[in-house]
PDB file of N, CA and C in Angstrom:
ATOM      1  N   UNK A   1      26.981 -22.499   2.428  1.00  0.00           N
ATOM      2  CA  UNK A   1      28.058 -22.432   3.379  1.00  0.00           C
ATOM      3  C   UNK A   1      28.600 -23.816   3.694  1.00  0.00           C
ATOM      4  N   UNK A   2      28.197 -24.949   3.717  1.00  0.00           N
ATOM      5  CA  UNK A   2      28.033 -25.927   3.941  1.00  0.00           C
ATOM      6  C   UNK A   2      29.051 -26.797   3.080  1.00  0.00           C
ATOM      7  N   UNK A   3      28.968 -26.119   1.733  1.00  0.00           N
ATOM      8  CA  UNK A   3      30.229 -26.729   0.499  1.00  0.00           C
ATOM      9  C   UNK A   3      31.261 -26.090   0.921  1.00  0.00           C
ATOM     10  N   UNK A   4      31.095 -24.760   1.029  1.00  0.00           N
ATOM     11  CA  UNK A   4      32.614 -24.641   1.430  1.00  0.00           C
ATOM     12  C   UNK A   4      33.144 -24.915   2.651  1.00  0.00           C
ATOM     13  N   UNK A   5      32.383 -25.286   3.850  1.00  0.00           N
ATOM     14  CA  UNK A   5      33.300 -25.396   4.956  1.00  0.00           C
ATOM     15  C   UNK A   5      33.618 -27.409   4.479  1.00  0.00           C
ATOM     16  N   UNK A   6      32.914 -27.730   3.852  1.00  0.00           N
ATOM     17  CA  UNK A   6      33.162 -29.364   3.355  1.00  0.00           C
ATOM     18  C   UNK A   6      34.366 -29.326   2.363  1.00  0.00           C
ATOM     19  N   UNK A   7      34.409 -28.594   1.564  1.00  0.00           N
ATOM     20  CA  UNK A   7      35.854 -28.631   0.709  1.00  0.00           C
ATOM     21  C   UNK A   7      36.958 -28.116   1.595  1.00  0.00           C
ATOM     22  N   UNK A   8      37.104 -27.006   3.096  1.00  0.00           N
ATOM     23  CA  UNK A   8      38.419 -27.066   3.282  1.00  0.00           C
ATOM     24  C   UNK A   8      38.497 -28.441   4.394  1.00  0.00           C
ATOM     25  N   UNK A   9      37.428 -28.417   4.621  1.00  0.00           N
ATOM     26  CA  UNK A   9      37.606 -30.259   5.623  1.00  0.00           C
ATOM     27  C   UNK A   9      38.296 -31.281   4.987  1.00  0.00           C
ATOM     28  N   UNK A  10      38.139 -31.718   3.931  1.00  0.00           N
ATOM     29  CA  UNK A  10      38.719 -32.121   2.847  1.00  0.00           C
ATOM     30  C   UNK A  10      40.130 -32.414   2.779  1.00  0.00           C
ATOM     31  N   UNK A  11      40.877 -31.069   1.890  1.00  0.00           N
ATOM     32  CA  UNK A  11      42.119 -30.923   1.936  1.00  0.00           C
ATOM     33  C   UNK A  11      42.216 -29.878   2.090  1.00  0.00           C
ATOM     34  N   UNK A  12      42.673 -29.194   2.630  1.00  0.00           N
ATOM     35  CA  UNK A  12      43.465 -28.413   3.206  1.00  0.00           C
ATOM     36  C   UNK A  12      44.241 -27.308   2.037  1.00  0.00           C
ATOM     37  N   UNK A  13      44.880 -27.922   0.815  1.00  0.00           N
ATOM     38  CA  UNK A  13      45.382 -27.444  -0.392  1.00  0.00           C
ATOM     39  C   UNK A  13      44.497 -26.948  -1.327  1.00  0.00           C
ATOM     40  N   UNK A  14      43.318 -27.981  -1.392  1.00  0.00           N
ATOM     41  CA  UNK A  14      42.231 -27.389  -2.068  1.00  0.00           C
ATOM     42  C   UNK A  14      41.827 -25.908  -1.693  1.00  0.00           C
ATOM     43  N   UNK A  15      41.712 -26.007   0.006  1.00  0.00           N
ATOM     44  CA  UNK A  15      40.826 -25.040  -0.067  1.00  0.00           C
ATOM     45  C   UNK A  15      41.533 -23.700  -0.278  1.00  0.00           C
ATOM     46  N   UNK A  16      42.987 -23.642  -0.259  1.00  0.00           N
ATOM     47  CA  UNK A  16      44.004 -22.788  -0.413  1.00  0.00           C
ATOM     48  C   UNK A  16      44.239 -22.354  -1.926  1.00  0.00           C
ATOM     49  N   UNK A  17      43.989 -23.451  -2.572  1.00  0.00           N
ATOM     50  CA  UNK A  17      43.722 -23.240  -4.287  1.00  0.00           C
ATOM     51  C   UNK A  17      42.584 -22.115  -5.115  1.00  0.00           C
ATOM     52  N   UNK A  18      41.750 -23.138  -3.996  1.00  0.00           N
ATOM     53  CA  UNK A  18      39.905 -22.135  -4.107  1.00  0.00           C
ATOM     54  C   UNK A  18      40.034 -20.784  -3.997  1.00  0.00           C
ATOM     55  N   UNK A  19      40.848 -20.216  -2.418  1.00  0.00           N
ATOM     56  CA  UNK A  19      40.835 -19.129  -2.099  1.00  0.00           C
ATOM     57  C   UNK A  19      41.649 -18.431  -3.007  1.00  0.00           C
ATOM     58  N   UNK A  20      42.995 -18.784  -3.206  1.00  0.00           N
ATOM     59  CA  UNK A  20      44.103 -18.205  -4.342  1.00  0.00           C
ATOM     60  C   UNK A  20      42.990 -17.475  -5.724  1.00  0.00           C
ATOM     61  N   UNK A  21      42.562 -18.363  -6.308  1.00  0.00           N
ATOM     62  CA  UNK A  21      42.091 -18.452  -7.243  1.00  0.00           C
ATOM     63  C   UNK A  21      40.512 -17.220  -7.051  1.00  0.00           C
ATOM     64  N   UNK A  22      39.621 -17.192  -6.122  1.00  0.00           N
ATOM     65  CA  UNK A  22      39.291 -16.180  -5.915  1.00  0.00           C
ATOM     66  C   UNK A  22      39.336 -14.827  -5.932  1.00  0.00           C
ATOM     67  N   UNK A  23      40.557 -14.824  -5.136  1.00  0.00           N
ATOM     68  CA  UNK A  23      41.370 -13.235  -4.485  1.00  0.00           C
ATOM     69  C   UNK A  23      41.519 -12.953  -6.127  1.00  0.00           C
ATOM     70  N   UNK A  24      42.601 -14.023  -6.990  1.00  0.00           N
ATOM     71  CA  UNK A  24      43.122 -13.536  -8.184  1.00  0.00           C
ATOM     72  C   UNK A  24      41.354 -13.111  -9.383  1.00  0.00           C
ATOM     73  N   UNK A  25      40.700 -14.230  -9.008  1.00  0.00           N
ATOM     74  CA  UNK A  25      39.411 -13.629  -9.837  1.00  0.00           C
ATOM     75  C   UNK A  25      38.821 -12.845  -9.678  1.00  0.00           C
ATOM     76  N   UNK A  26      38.822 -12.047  -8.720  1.00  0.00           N
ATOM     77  CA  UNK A  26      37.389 -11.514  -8.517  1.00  0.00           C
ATOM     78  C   UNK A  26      38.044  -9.317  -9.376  1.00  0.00           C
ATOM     79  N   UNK A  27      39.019  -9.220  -9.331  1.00  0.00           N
ATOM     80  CA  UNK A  27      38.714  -7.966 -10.618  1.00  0.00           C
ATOM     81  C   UNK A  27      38.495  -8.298 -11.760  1.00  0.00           C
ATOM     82  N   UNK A  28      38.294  -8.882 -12.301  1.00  0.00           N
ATOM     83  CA  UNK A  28      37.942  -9.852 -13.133  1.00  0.00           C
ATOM     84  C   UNK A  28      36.448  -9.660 -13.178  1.00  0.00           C
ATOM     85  N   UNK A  29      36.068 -10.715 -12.134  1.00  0.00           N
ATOM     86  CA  UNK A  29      34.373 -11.454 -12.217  1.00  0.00           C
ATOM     87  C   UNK A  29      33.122  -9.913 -11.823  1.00  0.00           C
ATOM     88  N   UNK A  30      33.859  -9.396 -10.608  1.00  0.00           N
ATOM     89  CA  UNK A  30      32.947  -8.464  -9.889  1.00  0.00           C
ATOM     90  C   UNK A  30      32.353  -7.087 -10.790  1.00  0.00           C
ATOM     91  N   UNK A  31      33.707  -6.833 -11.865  1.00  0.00           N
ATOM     92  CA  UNK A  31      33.327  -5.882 -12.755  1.00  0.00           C
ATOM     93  C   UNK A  31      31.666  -6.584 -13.802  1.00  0.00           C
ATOM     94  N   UNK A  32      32.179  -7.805 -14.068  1.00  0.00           N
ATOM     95  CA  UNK A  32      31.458  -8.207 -15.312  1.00  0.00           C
ATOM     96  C   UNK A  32      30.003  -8.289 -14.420  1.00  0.00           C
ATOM     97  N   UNK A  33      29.984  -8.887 -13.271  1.00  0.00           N
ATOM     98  CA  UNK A  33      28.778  -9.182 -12.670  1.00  0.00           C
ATOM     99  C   UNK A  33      28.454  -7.793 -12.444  1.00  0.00           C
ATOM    100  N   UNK A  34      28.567  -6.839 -12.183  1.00  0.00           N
ATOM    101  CA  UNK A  34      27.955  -5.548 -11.677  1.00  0.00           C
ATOM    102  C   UNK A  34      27.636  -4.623 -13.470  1.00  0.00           C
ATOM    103  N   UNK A  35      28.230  -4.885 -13.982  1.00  0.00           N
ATOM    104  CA  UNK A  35      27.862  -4.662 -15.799  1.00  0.00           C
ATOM    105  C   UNK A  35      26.335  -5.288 -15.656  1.00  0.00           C
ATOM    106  N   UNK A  36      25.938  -6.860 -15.349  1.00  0.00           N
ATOM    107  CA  UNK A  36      25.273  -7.427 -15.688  1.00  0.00           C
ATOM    108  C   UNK A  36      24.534  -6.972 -14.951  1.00  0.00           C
ATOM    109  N   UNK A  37      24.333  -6.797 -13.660  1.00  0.00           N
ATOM    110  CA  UNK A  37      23.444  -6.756 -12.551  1.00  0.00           C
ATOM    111  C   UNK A  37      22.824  -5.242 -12.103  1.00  0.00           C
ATOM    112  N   UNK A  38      23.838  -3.977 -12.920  1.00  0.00           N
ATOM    113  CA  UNK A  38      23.320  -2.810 -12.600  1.00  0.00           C
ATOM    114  C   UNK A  38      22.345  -2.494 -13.511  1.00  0.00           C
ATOM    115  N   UNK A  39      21.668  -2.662 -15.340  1.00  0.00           N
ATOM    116  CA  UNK A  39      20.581  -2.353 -15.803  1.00  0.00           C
ATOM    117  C   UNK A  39      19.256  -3.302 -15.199  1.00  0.00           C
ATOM    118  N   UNK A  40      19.203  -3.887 -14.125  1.00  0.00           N
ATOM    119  CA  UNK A  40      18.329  -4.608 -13.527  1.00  0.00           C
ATOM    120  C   UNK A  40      18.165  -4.334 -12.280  1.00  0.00           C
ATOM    121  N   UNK A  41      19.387  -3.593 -11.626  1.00  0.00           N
ATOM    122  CA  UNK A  41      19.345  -2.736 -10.415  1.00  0.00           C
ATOM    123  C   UNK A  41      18.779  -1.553 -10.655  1.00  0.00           C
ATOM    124  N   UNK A  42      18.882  -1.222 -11.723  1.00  0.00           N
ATOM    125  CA  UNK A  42      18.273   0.236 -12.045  1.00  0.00           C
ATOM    126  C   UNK A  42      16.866   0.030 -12.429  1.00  0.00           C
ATOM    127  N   UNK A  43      16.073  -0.935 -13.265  1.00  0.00           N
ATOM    128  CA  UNK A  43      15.119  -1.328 -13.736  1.00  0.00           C
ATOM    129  C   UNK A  43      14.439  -1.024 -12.408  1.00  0.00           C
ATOM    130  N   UNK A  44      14.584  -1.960 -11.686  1.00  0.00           N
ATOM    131  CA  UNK A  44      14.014  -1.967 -10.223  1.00  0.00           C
ATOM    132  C   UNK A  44      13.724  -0.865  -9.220  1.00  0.00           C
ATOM    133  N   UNK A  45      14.847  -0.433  -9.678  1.00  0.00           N
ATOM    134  CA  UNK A  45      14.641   1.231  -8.561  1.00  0.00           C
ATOM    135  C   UNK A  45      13.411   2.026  -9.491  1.00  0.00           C
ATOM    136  N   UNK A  46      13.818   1.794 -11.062  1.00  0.00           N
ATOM    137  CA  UNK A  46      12.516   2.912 -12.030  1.00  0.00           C
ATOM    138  C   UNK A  46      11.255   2.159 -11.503  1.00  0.00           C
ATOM    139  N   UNK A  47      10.974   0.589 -11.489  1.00  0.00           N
ATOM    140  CA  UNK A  47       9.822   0.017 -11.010  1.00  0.00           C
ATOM    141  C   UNK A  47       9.001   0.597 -10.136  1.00  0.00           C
ATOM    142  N   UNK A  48      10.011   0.560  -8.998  1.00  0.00           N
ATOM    143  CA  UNK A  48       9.532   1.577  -7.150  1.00  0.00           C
ATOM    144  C   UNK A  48       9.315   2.412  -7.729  1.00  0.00           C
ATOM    145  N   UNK A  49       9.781   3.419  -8.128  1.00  0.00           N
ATOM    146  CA  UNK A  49       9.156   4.442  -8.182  1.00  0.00           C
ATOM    147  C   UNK A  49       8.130   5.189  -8.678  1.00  0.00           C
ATOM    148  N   UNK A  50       7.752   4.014  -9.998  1.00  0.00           N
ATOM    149  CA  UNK A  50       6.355   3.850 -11.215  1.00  0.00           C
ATOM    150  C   UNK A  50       5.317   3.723 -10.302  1.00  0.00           C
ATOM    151  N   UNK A  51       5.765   2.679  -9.141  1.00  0.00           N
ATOM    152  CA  UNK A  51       4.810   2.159  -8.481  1.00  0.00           C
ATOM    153  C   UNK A  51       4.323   2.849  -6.879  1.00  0.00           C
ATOM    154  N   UNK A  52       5.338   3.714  -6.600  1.00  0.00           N
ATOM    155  CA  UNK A  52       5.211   4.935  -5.317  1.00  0.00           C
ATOM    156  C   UNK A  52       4.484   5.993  -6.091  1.00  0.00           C
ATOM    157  N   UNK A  53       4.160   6.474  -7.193  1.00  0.00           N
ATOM    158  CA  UNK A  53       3.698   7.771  -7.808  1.00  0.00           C
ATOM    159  C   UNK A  53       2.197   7.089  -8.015  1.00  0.00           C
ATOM    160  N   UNK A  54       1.687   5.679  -8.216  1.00  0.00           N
ATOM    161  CA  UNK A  54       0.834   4.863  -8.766  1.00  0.00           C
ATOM    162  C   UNK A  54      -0.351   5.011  -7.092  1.00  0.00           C
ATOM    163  N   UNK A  55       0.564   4.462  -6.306  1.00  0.00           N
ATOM    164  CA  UNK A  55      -0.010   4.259  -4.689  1.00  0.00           C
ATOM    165  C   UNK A  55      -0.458   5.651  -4.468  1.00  0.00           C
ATOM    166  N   UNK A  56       0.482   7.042  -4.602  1.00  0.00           N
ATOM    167  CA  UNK A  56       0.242   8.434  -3.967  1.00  0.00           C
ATOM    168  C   UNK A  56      -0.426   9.218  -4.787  1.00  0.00           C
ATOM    169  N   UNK A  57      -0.593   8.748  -6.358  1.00  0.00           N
ATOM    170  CA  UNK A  57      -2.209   8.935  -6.718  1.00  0.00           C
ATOM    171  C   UNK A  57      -3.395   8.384  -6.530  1.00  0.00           C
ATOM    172  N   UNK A  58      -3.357   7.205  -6.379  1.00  0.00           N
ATOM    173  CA  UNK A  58      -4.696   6.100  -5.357  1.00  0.00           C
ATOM    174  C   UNK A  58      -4.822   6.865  -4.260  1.00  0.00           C
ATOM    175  N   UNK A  59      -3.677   7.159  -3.692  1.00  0.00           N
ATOM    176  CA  UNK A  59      -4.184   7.962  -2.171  1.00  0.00           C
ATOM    177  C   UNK A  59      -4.661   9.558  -2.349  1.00  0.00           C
ATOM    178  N   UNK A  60      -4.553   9.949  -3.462  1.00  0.00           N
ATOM    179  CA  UNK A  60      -5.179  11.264  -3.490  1.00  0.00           C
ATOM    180  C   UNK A  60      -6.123  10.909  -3.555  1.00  0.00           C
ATOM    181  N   UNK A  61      -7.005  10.416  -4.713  1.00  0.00           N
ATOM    182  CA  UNK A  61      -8.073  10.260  -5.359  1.00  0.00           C
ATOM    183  C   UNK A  61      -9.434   9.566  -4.235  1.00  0.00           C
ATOM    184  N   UNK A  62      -8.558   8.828  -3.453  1.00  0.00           N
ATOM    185  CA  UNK A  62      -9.136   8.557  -2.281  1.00  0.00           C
ATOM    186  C   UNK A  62      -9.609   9.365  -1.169  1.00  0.00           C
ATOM    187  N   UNK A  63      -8.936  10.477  -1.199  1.00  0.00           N
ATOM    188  CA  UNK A  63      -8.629  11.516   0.357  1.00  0.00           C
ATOM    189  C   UNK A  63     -10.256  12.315  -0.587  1.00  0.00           C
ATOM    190  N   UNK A  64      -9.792  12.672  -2.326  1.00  0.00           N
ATOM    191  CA  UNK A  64     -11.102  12.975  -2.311  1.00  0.00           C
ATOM    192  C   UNK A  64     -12.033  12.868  -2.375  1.00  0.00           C
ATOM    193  N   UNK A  65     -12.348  11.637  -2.706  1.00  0.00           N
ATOM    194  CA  UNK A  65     -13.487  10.588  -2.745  1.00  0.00           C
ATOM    195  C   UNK A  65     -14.167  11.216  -0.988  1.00  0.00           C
ATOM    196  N   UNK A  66     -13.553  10.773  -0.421  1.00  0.00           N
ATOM    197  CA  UNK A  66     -13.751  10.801   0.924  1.00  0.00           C
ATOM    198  C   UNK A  66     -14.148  12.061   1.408  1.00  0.00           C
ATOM    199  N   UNK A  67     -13.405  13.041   1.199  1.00  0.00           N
ATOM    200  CA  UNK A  67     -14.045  14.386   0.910  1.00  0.00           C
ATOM    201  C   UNK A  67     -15.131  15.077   1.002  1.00  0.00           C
ATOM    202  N   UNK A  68     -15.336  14.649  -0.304  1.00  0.00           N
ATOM    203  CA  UNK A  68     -16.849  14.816  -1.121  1.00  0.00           C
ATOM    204  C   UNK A  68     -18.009  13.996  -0.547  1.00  0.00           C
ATOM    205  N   UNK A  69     -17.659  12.563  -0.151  1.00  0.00           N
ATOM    206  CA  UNK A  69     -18.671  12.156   0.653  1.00  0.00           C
ATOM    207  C   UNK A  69     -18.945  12.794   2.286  1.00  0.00           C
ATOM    208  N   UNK A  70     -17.685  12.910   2.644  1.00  0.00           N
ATOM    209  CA  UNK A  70     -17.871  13.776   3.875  1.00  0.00           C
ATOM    210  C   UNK A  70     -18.433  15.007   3.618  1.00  0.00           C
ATOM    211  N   UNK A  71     -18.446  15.884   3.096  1.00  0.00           N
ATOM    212  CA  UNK A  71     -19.385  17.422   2.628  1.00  0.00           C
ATOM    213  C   UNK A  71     -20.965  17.127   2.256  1.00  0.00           C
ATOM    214  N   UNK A  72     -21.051  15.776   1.237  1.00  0.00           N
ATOM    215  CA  UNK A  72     -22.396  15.024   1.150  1.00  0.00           C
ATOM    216  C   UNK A  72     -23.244  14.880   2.166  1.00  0.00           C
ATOM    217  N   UNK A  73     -22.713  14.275   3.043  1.00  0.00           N
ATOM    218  CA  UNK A  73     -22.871  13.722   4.577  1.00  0.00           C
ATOM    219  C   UNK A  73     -23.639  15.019   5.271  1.00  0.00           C
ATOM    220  N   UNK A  74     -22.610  15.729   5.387  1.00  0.00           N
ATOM    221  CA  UNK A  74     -22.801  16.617   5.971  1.00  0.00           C
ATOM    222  C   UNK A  74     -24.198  17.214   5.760  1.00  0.00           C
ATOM    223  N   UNK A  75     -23.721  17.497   4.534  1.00  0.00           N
ATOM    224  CA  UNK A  75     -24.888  18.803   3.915  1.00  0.00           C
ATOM    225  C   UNK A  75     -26.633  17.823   3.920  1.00  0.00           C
ATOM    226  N   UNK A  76     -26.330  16.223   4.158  1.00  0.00           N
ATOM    227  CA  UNK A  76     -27.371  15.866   4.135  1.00  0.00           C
ATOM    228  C   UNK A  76     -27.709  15.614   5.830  1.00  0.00           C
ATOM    229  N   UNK A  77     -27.331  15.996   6.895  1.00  0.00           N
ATOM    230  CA  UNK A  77     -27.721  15.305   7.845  1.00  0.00           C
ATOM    231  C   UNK A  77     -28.078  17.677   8.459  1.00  0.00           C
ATOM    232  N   UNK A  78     -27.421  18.293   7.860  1.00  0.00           N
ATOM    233  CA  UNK A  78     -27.812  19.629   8.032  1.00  0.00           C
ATOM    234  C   UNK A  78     -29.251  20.064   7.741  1.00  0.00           C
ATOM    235  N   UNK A  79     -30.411  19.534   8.258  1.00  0.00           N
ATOM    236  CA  UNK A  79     -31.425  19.615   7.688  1.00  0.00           C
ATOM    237  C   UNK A  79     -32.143  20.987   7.844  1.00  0.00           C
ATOM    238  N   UNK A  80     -32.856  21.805   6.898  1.00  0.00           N
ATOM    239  CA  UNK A  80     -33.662  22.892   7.127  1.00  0.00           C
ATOM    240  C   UNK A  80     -34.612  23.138   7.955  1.00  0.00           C
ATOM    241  N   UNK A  81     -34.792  23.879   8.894  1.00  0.00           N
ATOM    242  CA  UNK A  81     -36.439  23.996   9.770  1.00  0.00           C
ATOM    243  C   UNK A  81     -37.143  24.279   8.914  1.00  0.00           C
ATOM    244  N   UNK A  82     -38.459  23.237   8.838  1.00  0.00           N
ATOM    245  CA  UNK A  82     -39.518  23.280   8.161  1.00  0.00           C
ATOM    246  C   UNK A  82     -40.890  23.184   9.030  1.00  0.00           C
ATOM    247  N   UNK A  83     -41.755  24.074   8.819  1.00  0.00           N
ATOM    248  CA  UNK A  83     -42.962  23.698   9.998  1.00  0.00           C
ATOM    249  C   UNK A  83     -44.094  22.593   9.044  1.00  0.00           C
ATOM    250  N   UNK A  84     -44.972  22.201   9.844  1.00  0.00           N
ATOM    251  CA  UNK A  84     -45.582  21.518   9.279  1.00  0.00           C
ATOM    252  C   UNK A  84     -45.523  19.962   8.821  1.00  0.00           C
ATOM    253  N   UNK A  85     -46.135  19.903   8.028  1.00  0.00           N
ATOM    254  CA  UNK A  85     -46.168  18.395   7.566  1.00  0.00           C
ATOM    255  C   UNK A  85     -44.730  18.347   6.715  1.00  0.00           C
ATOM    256  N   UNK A  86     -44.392  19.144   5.842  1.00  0.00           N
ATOM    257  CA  UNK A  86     -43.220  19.070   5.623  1.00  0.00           C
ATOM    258  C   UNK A  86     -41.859  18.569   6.494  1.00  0.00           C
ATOM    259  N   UNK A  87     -42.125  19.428   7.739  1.00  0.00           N
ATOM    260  CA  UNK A  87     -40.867  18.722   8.477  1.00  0.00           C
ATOM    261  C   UNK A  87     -41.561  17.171   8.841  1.00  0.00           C
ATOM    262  N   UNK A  88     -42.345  16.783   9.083  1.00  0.00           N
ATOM    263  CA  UNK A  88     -42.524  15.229   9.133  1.00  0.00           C
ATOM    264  C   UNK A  88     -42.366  14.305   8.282  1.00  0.00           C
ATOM    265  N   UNK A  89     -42.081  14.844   6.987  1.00  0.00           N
ATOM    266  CA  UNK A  89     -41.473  13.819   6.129  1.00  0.00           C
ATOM    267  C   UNK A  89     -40.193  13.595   6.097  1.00  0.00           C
ATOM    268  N   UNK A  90     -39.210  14.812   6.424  1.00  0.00           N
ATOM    269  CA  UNK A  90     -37.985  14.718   6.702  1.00  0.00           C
ATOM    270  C   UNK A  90     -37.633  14.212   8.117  1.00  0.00           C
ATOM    271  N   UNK A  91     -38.091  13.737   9.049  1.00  0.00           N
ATOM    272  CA  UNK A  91     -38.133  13.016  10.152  1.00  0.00           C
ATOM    273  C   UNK A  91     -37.574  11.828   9.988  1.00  0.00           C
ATOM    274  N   UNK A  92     -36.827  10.987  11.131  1.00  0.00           N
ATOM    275  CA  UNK A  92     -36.319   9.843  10.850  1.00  0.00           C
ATOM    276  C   UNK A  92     -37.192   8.722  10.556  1.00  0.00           C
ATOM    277  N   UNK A  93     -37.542   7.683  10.141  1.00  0.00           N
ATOM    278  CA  UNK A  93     -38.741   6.669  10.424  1.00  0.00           C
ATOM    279  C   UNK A  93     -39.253   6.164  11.549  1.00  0.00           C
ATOM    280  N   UNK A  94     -38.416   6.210  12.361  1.00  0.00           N
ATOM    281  CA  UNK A  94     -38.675   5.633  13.605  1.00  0.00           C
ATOM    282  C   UNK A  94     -39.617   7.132  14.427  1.00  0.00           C
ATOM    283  N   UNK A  95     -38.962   8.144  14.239  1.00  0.00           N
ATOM    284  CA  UNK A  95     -39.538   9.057  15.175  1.00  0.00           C
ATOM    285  C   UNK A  95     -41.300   9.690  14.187  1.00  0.00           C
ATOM    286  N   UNK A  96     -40.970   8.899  13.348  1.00  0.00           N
ATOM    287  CA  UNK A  96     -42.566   9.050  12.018  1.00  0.00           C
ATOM    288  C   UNK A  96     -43.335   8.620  12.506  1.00  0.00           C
ATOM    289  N   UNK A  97     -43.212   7.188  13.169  1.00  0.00           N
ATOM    290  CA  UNK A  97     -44.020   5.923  13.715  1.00  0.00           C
ATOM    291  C   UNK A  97     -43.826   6.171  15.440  1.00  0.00           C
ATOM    292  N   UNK A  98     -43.289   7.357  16.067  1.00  0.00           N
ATOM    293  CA  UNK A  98     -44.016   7.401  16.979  1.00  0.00           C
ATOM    294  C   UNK A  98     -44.577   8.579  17.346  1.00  0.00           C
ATOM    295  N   UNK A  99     -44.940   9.400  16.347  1.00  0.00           N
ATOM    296  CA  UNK A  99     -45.738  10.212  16.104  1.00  0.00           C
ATOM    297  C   UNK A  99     -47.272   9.378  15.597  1.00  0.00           C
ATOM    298  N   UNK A 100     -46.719   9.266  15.075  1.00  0.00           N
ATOM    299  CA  UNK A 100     -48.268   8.220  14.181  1.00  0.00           C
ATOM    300  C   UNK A 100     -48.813   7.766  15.556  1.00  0.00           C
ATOM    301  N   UNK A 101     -48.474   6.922  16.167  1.00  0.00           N
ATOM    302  CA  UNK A 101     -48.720   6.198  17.473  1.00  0.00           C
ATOM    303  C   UNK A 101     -49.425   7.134  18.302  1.00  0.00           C
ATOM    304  N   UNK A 102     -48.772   8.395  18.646  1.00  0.00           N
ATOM    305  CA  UNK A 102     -48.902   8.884  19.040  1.00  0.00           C
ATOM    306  C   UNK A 102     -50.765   9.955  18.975  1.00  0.00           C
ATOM    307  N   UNK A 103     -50.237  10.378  17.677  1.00  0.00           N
ATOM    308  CA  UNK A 103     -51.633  10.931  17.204  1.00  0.00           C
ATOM    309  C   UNK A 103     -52.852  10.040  17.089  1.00  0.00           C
ATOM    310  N   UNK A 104     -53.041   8.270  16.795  1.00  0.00           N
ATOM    311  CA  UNK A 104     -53.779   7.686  16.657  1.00  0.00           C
ATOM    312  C   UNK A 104     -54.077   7.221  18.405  1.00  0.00           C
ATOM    313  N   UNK A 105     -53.639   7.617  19.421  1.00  0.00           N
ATOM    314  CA  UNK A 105     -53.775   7.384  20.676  1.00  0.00           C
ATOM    315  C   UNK A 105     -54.698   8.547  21.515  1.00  0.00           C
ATOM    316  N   UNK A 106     -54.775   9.328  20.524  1.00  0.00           N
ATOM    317  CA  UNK A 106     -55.347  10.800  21.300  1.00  0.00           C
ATOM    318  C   UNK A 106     -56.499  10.613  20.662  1.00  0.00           C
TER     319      UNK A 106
END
């Protein structure tokens, strides 16, 4: 912005030349530049969208990942009633050792 407000500071004719010369170029320039600039506008939009189908399969694959560990989870913290010594192995460690404590105190 800076060149052009410095060229009409300048002269005054110039910058009237510049502009002339614009107005008259630009059916001209704007066609050729948008020729040039739309298979790269388009490239870009196919890119996004390679890359939105890329992300919203990561995010499936994720939801089931997650899933499956959540049902895992589950099905492992769902524990069976077991009597006996059996259920004391499935016991947490901590509540193992204060049983142990417990029985070696009596």
């Amino acid at each position: 912005m800076a060149l052009l407000e410095d060229l009409f500071k300048i002269n005054p004719v110039t910058g009237l030349v510049v502009s002339i010369g614009v107005v008259l170029l630009r059916p001209i320039v704007l066609p050729v530049v948008g020729q040039i600039l739309r298979p790269a506008v388009k490239a870009a939009i196919k890119g996004g969208l390679i890359l939105c189908d890329e992300v919203l399969e990561i995010g499936e694959a994720a939801s089931d990942l997650f899933t499956e560990a959540h049902a895992e989870l589950a099905s492992e913290t769902a524990q069976p009633v077991v009597s006996g010594a059996t259920q004391d192995l499935l016991a947490r460690p901590a509540e193992r050792s204060r049983k142990r404590r417990q029985k070696s105190s009596t």
